[in-house]
PDB file of N, CA and C in Angstrom:
ATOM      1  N   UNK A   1       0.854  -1.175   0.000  1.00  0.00           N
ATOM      2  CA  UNK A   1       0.000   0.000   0.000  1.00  0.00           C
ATOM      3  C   UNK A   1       0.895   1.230   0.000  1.00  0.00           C
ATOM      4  N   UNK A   2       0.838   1.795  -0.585  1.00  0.00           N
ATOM      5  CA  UNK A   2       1.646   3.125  -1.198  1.00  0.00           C
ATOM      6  C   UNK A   2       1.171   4.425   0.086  1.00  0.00           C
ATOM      7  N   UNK A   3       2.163   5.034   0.958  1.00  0.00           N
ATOM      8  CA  UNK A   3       1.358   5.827   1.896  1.00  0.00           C
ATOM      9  C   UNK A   3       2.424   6.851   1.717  1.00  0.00           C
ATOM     10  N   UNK A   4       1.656   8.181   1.595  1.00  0.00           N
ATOM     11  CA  UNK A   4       2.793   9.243   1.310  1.00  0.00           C
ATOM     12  C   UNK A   4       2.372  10.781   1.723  1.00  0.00           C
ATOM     13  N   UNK A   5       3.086  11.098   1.917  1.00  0.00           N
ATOM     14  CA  UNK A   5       2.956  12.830   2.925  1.00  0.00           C
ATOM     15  C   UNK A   5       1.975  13.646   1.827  1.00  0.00           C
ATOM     16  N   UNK A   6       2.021  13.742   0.308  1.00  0.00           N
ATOM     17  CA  UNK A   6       1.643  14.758   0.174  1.00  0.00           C
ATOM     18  C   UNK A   6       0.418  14.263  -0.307  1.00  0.00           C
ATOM     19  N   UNK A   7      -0.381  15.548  -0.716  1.00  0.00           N
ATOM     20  CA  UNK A   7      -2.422  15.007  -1.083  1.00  0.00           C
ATOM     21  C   UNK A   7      -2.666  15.059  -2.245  1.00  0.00           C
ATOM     22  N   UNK A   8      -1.930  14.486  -3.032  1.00  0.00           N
ATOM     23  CA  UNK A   8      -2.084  14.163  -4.368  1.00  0.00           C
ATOM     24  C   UNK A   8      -0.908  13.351  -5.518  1.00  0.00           C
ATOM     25  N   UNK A   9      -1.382  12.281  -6.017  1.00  0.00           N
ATOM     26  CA  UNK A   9      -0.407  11.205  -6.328  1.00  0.00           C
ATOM     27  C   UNK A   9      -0.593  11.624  -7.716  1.00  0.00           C
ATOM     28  N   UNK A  10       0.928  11.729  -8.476  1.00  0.00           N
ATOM     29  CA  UNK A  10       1.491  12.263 -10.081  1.00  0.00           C
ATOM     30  C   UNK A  10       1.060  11.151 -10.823  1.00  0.00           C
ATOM     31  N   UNK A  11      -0.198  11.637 -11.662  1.00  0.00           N
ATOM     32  CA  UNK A  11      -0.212  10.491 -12.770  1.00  0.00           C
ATOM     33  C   UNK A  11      -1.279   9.657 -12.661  1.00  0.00           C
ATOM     34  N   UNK A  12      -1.607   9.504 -10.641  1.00  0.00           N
ATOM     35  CA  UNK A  12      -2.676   8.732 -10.846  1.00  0.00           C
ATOM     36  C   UNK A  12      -4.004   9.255 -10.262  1.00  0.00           C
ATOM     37  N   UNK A  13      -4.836   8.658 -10.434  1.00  0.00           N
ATOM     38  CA  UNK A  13      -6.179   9.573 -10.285  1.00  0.00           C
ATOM     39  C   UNK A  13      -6.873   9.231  -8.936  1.00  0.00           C
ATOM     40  N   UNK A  14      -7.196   9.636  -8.349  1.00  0.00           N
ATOM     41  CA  UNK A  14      -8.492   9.501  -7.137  1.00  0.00           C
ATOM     42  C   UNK A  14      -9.659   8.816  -7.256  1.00  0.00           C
ATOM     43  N   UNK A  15     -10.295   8.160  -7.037  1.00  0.00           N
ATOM     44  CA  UNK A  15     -11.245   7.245  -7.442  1.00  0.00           C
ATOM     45  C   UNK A  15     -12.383   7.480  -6.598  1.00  0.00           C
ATOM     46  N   UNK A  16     -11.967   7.560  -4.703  1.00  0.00           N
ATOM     47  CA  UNK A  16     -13.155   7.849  -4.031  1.00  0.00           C
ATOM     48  C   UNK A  16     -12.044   8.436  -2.617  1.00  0.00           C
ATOM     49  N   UNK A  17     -12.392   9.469  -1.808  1.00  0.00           N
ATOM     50  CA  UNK A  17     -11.862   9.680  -0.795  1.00  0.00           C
ATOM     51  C   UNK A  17     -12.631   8.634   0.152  1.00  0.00           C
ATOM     52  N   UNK A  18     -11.787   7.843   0.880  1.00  0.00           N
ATOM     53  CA  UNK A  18     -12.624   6.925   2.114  1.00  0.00           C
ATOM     54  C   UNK A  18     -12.843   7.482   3.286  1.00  0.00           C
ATOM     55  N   UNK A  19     -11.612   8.296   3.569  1.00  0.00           N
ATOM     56  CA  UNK A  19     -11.598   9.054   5.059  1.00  0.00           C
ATOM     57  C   UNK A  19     -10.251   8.601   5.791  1.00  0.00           C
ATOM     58  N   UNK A  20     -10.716   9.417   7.039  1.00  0.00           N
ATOM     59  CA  UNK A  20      -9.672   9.837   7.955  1.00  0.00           C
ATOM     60  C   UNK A  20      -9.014   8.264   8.716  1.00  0.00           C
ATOM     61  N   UNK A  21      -7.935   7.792   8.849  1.00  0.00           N
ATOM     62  CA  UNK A  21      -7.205   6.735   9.565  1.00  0.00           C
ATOM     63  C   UNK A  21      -6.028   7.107  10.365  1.00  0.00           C
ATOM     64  N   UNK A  22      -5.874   6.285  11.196  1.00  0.00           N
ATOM     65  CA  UNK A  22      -4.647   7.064  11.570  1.00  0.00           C
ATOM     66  C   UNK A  22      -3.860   5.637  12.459  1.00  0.00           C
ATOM     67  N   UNK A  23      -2.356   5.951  13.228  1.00  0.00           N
ATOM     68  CA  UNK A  23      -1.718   4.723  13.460  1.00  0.00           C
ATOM     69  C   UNK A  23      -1.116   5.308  14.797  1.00  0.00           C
ATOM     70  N   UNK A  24      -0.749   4.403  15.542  1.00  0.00           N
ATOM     71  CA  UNK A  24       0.334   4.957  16.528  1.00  0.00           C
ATOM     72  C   UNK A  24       1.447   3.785  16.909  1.00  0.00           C
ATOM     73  N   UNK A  25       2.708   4.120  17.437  1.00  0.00           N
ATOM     74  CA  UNK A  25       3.781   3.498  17.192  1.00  0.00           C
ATOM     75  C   UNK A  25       3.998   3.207  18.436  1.00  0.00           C
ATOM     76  N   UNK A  26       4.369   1.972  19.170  1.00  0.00           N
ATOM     77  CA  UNK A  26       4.503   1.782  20.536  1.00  0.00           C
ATOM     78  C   UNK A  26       6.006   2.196  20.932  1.00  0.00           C
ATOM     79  N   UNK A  27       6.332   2.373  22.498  1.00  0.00           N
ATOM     80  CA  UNK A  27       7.366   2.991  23.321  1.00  0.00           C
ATOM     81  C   UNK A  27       8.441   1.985  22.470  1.00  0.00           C
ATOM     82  N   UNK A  28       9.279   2.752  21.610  1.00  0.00           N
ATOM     83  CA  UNK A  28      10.615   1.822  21.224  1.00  0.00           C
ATOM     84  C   UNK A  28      11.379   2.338  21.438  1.00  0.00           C
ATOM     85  N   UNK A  29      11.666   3.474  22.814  1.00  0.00           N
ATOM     86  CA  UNK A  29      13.241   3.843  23.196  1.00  0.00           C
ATOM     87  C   UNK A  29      14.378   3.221  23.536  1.00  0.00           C
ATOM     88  N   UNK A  30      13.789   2.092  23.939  1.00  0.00           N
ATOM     89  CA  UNK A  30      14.658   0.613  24.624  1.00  0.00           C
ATOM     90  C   UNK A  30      15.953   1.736  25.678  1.00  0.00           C
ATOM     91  N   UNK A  31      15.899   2.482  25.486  1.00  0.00           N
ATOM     92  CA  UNK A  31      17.102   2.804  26.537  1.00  0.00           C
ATOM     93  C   UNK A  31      17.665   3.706  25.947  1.00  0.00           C
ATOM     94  N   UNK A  32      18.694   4.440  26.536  1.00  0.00           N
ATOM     95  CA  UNK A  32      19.676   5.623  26.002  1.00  0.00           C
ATOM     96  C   UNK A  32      20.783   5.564  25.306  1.00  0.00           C
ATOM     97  N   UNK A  33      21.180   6.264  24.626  1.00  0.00           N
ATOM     98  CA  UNK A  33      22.460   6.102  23.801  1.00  0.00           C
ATOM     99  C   UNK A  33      22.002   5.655  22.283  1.00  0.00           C
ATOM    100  N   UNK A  34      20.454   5.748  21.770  1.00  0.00           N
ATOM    101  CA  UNK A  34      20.236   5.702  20.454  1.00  0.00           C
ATOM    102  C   UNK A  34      20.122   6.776  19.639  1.00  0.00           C
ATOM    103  N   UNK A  35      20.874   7.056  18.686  1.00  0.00           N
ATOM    104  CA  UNK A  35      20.742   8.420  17.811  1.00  0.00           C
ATOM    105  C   UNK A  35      19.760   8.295  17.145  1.00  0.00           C
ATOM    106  N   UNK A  36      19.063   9.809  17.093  1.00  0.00           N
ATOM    107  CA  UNK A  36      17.756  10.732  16.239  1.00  0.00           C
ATOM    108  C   UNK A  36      17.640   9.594  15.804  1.00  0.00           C
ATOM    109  N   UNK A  37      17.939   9.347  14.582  1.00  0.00           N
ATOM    110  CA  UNK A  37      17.777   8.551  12.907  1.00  0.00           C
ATOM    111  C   UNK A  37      17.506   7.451  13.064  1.00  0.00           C
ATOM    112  N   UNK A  38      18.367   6.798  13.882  1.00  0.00           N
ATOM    113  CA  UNK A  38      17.750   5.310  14.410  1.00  0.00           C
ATOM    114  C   UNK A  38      16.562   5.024  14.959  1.00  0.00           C
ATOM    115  N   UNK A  39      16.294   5.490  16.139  1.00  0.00           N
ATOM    116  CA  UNK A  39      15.447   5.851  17.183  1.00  0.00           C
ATOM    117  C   UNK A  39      13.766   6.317  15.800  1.00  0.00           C
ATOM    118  N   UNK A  40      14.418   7.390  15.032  1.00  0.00           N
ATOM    119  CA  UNK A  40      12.985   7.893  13.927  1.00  0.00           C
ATOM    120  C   UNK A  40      12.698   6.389  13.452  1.00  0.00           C
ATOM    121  N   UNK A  41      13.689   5.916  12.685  1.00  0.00           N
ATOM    122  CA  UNK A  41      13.439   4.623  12.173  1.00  0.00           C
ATOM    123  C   UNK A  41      12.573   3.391  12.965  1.00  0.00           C
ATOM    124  N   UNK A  42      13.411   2.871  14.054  1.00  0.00           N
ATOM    125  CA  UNK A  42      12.960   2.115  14.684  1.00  0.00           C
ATOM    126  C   UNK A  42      11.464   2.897  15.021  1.00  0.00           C
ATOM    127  N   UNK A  43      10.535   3.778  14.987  1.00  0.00           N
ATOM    128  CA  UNK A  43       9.473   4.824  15.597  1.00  0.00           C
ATOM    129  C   UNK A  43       8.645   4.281  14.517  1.00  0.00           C
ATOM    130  N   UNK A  44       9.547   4.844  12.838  1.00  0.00           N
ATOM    131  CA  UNK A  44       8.453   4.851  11.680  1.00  0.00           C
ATOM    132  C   UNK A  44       7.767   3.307  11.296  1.00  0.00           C
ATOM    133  N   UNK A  45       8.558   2.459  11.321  1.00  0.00           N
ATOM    134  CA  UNK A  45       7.945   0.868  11.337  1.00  0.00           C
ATOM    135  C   UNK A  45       7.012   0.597  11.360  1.00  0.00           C
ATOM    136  N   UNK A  46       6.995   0.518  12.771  1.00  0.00           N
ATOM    137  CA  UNK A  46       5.338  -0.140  12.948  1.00  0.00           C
ATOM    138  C   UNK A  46       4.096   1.293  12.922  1.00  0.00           C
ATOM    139  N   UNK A  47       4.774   2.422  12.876  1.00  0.00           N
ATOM    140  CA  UNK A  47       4.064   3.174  12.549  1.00  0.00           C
ATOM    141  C   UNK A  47       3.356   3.117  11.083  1.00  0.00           C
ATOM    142  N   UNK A  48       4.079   2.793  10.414  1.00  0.00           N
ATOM    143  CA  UNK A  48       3.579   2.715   8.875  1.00  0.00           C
ATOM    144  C   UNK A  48       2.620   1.035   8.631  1.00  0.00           C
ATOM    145  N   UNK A  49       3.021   0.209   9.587  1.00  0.00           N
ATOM    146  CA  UNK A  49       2.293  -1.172   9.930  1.00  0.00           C
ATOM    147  C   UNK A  49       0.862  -0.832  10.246  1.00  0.00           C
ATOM    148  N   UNK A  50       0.820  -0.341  10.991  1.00  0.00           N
ATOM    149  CA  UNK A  50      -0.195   0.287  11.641  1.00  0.00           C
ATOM    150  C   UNK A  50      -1.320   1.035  10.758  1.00  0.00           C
ATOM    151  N   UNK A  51      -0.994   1.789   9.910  1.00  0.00           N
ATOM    152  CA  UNK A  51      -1.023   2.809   8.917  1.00  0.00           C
ATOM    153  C   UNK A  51      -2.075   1.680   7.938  1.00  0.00           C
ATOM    154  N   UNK A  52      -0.782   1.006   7.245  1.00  0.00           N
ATOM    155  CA  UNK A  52      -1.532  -0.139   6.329  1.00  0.00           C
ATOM    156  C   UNK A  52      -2.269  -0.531   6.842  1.00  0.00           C
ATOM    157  N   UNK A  53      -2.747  -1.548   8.565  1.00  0.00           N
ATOM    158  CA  UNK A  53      -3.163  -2.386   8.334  1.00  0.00           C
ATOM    159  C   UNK A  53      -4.693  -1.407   8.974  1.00  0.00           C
ATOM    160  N   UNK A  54      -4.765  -0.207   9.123  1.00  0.00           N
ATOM    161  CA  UNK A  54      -5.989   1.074   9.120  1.00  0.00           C
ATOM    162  C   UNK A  54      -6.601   1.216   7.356  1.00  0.00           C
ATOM    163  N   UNK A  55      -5.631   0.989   6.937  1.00  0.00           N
ATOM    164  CA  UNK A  55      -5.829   1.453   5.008  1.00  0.00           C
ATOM    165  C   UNK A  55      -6.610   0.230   4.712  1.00  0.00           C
ATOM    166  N   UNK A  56      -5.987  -1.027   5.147  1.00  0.00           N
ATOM    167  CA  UNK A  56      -6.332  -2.061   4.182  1.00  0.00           C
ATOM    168  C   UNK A  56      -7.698  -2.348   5.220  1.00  0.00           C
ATOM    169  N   UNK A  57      -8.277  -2.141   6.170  1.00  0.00           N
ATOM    170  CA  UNK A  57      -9.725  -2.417   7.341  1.00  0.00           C
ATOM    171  C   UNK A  57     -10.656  -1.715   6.009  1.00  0.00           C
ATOM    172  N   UNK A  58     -10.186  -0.569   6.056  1.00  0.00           N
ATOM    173  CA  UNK A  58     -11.380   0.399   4.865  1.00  0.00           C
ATOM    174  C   UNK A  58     -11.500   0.096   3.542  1.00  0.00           C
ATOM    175  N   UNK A  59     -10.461  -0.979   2.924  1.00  0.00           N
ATOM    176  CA  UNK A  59     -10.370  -1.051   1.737  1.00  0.00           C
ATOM    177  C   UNK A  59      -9.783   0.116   0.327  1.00  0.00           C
ATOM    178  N   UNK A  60      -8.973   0.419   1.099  1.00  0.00           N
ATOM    179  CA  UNK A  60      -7.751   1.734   0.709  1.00  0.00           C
ATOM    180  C   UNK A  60      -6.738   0.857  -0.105  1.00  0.00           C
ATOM    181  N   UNK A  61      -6.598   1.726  -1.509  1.00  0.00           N
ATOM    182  CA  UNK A  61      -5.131   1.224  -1.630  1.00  0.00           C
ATOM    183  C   UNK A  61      -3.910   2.265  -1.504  1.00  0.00           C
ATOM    184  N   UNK A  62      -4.554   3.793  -0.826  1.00  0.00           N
ATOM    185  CA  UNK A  62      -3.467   4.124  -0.787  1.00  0.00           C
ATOM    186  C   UNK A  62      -3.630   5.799   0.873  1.00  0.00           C
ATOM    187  N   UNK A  63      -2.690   5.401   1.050  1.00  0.00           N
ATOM    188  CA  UNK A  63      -3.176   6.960   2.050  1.00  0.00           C
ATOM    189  C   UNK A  63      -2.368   8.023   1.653  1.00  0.00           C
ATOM    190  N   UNK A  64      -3.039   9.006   1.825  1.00  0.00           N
ATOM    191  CA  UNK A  64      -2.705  10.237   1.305  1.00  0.00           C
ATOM    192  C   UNK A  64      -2.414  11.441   2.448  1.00  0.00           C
ATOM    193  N   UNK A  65      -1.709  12.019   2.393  1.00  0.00           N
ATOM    194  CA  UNK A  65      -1.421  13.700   3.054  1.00  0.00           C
ATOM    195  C   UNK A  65      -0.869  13.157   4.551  1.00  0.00           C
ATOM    196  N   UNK A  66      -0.499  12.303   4.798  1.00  0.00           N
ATOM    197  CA  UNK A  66       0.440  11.375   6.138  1.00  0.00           C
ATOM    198  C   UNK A  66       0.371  12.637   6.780  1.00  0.00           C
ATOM    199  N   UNK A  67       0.812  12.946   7.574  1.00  0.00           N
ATOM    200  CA  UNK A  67       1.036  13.746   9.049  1.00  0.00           C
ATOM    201  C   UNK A  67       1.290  12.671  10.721  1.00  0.00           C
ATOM    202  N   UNK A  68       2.969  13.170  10.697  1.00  0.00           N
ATOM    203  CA  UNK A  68       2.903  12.489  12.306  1.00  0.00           C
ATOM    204  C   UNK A  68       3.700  13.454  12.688  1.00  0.00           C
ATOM    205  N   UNK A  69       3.397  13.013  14.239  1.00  0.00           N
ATOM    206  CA  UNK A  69       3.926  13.815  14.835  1.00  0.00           C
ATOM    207  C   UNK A  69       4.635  13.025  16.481  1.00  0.00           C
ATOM    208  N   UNK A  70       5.851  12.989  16.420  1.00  0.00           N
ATOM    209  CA  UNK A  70       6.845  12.508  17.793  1.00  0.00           C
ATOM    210  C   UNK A  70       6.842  12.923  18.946  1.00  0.00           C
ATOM    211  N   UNK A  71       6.409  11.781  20.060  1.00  0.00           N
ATOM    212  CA  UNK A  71       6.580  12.525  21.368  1.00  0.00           C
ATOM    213  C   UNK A  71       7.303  11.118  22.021  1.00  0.00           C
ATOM    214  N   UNK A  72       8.323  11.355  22.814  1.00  0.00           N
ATOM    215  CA  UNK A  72       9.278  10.533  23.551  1.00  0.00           C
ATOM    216  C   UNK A  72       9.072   9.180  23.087  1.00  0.00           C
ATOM    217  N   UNK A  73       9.620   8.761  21.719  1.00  0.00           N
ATOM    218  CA  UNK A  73       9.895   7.067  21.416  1.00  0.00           C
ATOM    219  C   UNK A  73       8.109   6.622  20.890  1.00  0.00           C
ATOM    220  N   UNK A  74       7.311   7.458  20.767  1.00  0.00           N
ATOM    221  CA  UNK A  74       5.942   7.128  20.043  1.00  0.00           C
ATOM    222  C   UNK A  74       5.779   7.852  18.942  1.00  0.00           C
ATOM    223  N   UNK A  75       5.339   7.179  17.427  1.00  0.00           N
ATOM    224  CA  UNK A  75       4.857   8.325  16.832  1.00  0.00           C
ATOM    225  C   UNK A  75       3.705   8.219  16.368  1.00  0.00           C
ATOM    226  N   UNK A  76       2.474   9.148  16.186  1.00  0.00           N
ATOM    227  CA  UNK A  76       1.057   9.255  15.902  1.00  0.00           C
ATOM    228  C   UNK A  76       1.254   9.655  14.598  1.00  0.00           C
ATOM    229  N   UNK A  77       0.282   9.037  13.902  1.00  0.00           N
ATOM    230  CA  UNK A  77       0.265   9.273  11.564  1.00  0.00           C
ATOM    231  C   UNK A  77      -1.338   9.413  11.970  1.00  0.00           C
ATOM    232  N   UNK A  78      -1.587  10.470  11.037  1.00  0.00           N
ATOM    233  CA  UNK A  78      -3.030  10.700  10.835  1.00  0.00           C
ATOM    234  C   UNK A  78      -2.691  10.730   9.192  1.00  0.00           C
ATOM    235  N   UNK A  79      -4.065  10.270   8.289  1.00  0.00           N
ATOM    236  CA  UNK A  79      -3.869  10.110   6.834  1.00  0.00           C
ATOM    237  C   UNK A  79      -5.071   9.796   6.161  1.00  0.00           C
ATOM    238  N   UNK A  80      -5.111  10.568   5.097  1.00  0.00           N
ATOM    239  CA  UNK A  80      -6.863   9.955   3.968  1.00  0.00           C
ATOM    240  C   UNK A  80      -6.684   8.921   3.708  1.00  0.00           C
ATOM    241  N   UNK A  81      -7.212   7.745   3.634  1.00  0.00           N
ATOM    242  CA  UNK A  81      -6.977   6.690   2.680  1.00  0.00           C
ATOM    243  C   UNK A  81      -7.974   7.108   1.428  1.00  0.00           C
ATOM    244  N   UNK A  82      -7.489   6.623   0.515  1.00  0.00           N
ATOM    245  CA  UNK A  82      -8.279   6.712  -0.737  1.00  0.00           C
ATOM    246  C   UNK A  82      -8.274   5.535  -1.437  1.00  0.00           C
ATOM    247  N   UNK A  83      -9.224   5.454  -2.789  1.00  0.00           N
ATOM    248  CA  UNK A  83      -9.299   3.984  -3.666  1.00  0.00           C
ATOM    249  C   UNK A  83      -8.706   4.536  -4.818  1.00  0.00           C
ATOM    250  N   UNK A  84      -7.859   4.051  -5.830  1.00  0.00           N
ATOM    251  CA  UNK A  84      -7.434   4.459  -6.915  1.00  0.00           C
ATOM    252  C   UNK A  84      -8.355   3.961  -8.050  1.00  0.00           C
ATOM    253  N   UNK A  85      -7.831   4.816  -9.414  1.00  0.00           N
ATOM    254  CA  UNK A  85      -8.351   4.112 -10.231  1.00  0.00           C
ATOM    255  C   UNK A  85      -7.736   3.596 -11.011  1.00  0.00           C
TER     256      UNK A  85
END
């Protein structure tokens, strides 16, 4: 499932807006001494797991206009899913 920040995909068309989904990422700080990038990474994972498996409940093949936002080792995605054509 194709999930991407901005609200409109090059080339391909919109078919039906489904609505609002959203995901959240469980505590993966495991401890101190992990840098930004890692720490984002290890965050975005199951955040984007999460994401899909909200897209694919509604019958989405794709979410649109992503938005998250980080607070200590969690991250929250709010996103349209939409149906293509």
């Amino acid at each position: 499932m194709l999930i991407t920040t901005t609200d409109t995909l090059q080339g391909v068309e919109i078919k039906e807006y489904i609505g609002l989904v959203y995901g959240i990422s469980q505590d993966v700080t495991g401890g101190i001494g992990k840098t930004g990038n890692k720490l984002m990474a290890k965050t975005m994972e199951p955040l984007k797991e999460a994401l899909q498996a909200a897209g694919e409940e509604v019958g989405a093949d794709a979410i649109i206009g992503l938005r998250v936002d980080f607070e200590k080792g969690f991250a929250r995605g709010t996103g349209t899913a939409v149906k293509l054509k």
